[in-house]
N, C-alpha and C. Protein backbone atom coordinates (compact mmCIF):
# COMPACT_ATOMS: atom_id res chain seq x y z
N UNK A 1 2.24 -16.67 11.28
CA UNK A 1 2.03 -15.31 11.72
C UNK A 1 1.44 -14.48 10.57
N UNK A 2 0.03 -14.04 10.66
CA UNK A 2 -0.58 -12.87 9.40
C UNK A 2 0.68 -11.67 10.00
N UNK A 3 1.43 -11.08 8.70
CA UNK A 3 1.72 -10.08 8.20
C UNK A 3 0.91 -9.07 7.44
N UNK A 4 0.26 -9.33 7.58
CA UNK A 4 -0.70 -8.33 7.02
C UNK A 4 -1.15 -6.94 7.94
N UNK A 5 -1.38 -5.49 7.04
CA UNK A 5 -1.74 -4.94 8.08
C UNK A 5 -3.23 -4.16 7.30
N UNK A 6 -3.54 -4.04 8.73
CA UNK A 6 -5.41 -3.79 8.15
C UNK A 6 -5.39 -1.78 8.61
N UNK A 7 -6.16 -1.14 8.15
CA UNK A 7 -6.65 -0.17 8.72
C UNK A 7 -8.43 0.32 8.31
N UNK A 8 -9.34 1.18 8.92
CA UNK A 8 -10.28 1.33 8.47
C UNK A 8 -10.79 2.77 7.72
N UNK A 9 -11.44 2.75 6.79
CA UNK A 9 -11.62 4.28 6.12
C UNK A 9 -13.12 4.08 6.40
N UNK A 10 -14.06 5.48 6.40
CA UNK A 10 -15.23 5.69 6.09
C UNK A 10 -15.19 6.61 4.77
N UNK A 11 -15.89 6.35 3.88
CA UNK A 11 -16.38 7.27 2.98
C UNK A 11 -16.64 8.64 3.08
N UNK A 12 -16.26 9.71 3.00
CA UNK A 12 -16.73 10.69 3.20
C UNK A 12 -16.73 11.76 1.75
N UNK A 13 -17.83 12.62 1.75
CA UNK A 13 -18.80 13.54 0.56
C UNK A 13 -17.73 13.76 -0.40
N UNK A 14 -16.50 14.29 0.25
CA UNK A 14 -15.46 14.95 -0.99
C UNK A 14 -15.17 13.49 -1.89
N UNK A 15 -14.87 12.08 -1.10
CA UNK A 15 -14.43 11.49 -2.23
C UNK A 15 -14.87 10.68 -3.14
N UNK A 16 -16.87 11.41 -2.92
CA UNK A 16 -18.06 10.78 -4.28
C UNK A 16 -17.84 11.49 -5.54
N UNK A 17 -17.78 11.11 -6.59
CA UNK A 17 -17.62 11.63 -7.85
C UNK A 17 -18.82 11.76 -8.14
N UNK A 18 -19.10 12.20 -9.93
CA UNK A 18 -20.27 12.30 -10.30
C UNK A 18 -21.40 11.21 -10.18
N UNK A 19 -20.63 9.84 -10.33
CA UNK A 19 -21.44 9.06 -10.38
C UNK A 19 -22.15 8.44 -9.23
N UNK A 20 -22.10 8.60 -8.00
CA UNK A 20 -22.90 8.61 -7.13
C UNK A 20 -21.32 7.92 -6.37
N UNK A 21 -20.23 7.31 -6.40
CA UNK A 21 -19.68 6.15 -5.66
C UNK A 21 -18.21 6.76 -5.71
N UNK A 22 -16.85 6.71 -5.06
CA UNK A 22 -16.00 6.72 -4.81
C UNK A 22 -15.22 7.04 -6.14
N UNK A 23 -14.26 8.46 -5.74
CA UNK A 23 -13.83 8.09 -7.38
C UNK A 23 -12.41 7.61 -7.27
N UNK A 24 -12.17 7.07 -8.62
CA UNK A 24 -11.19 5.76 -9.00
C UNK A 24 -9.63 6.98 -8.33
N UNK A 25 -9.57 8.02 -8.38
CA UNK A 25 -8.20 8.34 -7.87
C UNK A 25 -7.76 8.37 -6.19
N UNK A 26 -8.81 8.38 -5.58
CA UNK A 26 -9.56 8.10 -4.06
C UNK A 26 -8.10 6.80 -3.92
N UNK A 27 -9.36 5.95 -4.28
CA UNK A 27 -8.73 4.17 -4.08
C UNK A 27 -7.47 4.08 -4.35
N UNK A 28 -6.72 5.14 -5.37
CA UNK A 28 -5.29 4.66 -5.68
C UNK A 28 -4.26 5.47 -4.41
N UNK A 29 -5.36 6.83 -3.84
CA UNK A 29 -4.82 7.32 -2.50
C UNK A 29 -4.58 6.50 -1.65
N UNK A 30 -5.53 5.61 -1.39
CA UNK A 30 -5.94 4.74 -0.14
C UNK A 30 -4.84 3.63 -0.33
N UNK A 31 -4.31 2.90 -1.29
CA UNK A 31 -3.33 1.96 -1.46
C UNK A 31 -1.94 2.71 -1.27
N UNK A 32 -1.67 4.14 -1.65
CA UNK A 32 -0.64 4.33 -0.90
C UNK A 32 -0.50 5.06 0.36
N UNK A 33 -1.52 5.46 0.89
CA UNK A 33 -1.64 5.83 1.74
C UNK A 33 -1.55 4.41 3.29
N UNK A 34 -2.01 3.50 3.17
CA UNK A 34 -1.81 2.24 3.86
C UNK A 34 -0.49 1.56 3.64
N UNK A 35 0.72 1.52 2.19
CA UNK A 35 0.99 1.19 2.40
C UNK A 35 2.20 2.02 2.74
N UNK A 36 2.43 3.18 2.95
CA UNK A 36 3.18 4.15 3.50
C UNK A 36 3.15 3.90 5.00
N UNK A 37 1.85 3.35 5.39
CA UNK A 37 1.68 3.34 6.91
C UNK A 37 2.30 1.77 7.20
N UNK A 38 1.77 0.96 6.74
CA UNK A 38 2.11 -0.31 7.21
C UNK A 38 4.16 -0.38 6.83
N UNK A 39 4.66 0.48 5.87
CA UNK A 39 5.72 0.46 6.17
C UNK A 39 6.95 1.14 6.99
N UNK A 40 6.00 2.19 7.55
CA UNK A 40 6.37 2.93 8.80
C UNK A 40 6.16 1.85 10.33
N UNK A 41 5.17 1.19 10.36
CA UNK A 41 4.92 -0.20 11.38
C UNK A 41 5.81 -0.82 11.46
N UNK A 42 6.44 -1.38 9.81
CA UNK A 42 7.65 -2.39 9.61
C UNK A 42 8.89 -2.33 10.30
N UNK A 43 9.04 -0.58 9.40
CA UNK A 43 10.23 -0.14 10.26
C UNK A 43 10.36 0.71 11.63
N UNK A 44 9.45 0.43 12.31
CA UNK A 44 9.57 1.44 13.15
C UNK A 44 11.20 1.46 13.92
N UNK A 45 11.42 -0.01 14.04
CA UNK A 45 12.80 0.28 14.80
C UNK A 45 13.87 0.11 14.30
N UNK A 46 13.74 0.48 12.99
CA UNK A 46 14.90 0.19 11.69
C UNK A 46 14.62 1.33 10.93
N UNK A 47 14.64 3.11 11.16
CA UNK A 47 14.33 4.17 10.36
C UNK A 47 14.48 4.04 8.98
N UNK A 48 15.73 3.82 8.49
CA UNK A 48 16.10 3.36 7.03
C UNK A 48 15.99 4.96 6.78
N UNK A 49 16.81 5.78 7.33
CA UNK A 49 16.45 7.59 6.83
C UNK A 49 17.04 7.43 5.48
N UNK A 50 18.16 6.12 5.21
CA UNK A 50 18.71 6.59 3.89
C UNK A 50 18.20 6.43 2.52
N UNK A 51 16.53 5.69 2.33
CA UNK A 51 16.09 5.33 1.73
C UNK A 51 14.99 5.73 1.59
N UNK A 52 14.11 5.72 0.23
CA UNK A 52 13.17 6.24 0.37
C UNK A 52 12.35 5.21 -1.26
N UNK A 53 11.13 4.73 -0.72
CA UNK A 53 10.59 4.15 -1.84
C UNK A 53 9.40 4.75 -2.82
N UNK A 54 9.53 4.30 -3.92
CA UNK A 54 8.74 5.01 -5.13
C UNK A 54 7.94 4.30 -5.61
N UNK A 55 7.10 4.19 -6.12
CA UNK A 55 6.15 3.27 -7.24
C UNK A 55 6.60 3.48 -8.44
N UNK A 56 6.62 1.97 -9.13
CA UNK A 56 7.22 1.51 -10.51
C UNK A 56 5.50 1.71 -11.13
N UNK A 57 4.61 0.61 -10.51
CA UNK A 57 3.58 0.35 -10.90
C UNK A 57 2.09 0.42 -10.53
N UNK A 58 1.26 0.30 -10.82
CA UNK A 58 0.01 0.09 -10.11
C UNK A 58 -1.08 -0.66 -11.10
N UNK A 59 -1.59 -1.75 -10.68
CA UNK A 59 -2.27 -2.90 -11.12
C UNK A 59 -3.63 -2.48 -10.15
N UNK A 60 -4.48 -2.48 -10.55
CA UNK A 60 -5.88 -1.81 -10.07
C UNK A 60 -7.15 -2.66 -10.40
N UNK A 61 -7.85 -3.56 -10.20
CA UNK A 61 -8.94 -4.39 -10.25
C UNK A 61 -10.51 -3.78 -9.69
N UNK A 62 -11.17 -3.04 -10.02
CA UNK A 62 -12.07 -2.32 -9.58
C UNK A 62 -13.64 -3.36 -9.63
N UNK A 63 -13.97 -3.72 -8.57
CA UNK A 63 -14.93 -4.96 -8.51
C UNK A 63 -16.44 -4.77 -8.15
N UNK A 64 -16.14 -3.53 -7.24
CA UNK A 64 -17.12 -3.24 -6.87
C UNK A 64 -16.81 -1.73 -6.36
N UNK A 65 -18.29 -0.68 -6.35
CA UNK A 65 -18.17 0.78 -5.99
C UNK A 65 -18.37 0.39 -4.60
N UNK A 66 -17.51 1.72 -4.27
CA UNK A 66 -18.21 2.30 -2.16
C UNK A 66 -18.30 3.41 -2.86
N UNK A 67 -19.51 3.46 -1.66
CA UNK A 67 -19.85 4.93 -2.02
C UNK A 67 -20.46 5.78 0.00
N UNK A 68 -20.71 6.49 -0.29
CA UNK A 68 -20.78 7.53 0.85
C UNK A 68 -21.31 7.22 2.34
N UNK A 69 -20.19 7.51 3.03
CA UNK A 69 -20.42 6.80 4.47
C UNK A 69 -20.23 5.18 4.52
N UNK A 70 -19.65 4.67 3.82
CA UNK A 70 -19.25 3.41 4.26
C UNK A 70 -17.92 2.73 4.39
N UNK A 71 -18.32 1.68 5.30
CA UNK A 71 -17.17 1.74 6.01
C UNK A 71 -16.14 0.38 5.00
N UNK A 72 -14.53 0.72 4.94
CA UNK A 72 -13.87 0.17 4.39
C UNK A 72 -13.14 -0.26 5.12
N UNK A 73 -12.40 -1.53 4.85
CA UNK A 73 -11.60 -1.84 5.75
C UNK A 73 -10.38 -2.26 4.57
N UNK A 74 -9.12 -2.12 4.45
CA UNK A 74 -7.98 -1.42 3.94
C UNK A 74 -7.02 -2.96 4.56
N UNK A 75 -6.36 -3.72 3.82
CA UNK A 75 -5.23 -4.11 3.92
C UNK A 75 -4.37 -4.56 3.09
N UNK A 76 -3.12 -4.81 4.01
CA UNK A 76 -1.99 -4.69 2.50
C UNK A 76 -0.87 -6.25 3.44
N UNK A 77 -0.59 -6.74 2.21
CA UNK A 77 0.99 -7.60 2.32
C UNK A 77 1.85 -7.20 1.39
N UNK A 78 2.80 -7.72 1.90
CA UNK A 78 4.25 -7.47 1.07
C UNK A 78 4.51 -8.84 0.16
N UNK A 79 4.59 -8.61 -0.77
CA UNK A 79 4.99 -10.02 -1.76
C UNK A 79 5.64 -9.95 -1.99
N UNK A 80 6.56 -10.44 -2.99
CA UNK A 80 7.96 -10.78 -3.64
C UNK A 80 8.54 -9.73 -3.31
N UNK A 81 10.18 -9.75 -3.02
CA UNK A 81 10.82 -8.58 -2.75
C UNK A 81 11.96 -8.94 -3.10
N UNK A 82 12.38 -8.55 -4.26
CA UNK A 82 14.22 -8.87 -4.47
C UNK A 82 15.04 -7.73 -5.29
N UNK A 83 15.77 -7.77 -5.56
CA UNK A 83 16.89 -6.58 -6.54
C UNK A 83 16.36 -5.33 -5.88
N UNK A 84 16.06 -4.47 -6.44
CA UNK A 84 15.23 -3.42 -6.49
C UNK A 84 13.80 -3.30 -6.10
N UNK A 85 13.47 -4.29 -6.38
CA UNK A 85 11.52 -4.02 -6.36
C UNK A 85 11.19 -4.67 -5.30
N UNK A 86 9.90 -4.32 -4.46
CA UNK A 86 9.46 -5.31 -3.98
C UNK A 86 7.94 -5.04 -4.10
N UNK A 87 6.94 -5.62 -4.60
CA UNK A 87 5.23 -6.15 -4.88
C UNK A 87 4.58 -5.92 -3.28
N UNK A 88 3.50 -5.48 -3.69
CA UNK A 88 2.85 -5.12 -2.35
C UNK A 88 1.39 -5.72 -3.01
N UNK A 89 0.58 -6.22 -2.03
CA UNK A 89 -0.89 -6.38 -2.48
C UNK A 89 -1.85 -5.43 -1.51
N UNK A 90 -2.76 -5.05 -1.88
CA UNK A 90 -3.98 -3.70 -1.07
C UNK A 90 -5.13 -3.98 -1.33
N UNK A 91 -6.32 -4.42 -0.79
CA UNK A 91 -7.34 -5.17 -1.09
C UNK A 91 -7.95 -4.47 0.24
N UNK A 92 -9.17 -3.66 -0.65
CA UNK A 92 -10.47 -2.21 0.00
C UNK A 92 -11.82 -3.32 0.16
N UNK A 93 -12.15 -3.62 1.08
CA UNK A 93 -13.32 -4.55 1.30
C UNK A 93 -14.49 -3.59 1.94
N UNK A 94 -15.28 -4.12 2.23
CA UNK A 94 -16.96 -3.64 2.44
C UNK A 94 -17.66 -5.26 2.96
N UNK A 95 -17.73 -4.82 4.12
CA UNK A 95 -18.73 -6.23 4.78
C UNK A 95 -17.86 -7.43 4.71
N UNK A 96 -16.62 -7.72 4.38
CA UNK A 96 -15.98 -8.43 4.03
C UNK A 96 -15.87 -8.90 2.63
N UNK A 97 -15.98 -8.35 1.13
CA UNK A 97 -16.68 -8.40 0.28
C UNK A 97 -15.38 -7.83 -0.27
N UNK A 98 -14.63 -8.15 -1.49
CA UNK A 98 -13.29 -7.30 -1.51
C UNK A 98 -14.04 -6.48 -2.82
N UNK A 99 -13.65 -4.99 -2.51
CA UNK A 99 -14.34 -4.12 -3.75
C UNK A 99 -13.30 -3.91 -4.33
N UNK A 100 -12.09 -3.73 -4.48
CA UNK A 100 -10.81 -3.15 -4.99
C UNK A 100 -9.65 -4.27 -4.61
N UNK A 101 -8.74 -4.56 -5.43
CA UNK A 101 -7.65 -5.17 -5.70
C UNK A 101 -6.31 -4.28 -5.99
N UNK A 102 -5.02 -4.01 -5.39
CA UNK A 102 -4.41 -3.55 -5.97
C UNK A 102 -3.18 -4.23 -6.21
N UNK A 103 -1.82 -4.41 -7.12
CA UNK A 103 -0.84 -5.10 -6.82
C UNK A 103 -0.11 -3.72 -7.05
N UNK A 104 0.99 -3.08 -6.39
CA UNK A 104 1.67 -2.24 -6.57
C UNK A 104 3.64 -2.86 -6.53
N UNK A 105 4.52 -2.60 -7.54
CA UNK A 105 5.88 -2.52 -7.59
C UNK A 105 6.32 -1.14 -7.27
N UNK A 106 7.01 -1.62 -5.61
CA UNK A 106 7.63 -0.52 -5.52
C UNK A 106 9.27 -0.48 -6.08
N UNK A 107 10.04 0.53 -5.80
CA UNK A 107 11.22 0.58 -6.34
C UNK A 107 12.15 1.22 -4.89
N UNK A 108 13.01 0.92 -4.28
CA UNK A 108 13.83 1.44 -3.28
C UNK A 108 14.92 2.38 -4.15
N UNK A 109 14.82 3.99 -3.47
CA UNK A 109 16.16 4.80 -4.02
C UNK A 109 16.58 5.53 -2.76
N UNK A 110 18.18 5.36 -3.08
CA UNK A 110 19.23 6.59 -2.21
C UNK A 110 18.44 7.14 -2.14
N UNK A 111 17.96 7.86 -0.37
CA UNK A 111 17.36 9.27 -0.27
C UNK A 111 18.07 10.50 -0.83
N UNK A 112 19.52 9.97 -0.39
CA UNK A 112 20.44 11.73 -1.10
C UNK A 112 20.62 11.19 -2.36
N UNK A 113 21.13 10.61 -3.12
CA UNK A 113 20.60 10.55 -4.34
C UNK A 113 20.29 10.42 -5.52
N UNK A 114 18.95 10.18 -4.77
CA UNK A 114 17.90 9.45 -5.73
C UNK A 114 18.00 8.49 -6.70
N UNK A 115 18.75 7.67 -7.04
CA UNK A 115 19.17 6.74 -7.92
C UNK A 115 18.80 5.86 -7.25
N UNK A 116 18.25 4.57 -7.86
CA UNK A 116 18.14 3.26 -7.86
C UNK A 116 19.07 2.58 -6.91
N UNK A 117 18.48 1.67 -5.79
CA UNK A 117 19.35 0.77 -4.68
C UNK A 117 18.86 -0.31 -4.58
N UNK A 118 20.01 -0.95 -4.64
CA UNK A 118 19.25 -2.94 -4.08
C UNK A 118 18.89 -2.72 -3.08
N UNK A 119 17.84 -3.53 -2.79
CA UNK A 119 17.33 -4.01 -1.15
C UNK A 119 18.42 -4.14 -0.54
N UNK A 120 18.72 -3.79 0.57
CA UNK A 120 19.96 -4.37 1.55
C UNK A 120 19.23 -5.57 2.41
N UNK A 121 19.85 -6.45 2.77
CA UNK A 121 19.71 -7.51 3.50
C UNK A 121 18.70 -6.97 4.81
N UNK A 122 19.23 -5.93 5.57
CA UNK A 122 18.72 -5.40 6.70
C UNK A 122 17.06 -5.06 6.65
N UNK A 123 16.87 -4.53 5.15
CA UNK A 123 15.59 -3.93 4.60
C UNK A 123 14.66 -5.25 4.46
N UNK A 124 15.09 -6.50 3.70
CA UNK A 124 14.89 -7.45 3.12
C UNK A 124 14.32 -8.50 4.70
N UNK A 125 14.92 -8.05 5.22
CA UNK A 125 15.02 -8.52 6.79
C UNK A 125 13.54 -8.51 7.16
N UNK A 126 13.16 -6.87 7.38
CA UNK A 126 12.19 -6.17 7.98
C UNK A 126 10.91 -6.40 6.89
N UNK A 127 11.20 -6.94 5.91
CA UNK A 127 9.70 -6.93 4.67
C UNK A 127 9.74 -8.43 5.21
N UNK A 128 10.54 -9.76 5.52
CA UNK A 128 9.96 -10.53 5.80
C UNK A 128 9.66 -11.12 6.85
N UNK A 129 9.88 -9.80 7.55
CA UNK A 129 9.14 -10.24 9.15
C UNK A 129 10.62 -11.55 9.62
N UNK A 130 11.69 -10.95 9.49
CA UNK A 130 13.13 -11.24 9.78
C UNK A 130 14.31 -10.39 10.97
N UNK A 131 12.94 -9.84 11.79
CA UNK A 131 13.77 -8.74 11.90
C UNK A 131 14.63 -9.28 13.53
């Protein structure tokens, strides 16, 4: 079963920089912006109101520019997931052509608060398609 989830962006004027092509804070939108979504998909029938996840990290591979009006296509998996963290991958393609790489560590915390939480089994469940 692909776990993976895809979505599509077009380029649009605000997010060309000087240099004619997409600028680099854009792409780090777009990785959490997908994977905020694909983990709202996950859980849709498991809210998890008591939790709320953060980024530890962001690993960024920049391969190739997009630039204006073109079309991206956006997807993400969930990788390793244990203690605290769990690795996400986000890979921004063009024609099928991967322009961007991302590996992101997220971190799960108490929504009330805010301190650091193990994965619960239930959570751990729903990242591996366990549910």
């Amino acid at each position: 079963m692909d776990r993976r989830y895809y979505t599509e962006h077009t380029v649009t004027s605000e997010e060309i920089d000087a240099l004619g092509h997409v600028n680099n804070i854009c792409y780090i939108q777009w990785v959490q912006n997908v994977s905020e979504e694909h983990w709202a998909v996950l859980s849709k029938h498991h809210p998890f109101d008591s939790y709320v996840w953060v980024v530890l990290r962001h690993e960024i591979d920049y391969l190739s520019a997009a630039k204006l009006e073109d079309k991206i296509t956006i997807r993400t998996w969930v990788g390793d997931t244990y203690g605290v963290k769990s690795v996400r991958f986000v890979e921004l393609l063009k024609d099928g052509k991967i322009l961007v790489k991302a590996t992101t560590t997220w971190c799960l915390l108490d929504k009330k608060t805010m301190k650091v939480r193990r994965i619960p089994g239930e959570v751990l469940d729903v990242l591996s398609g366990v549910q």
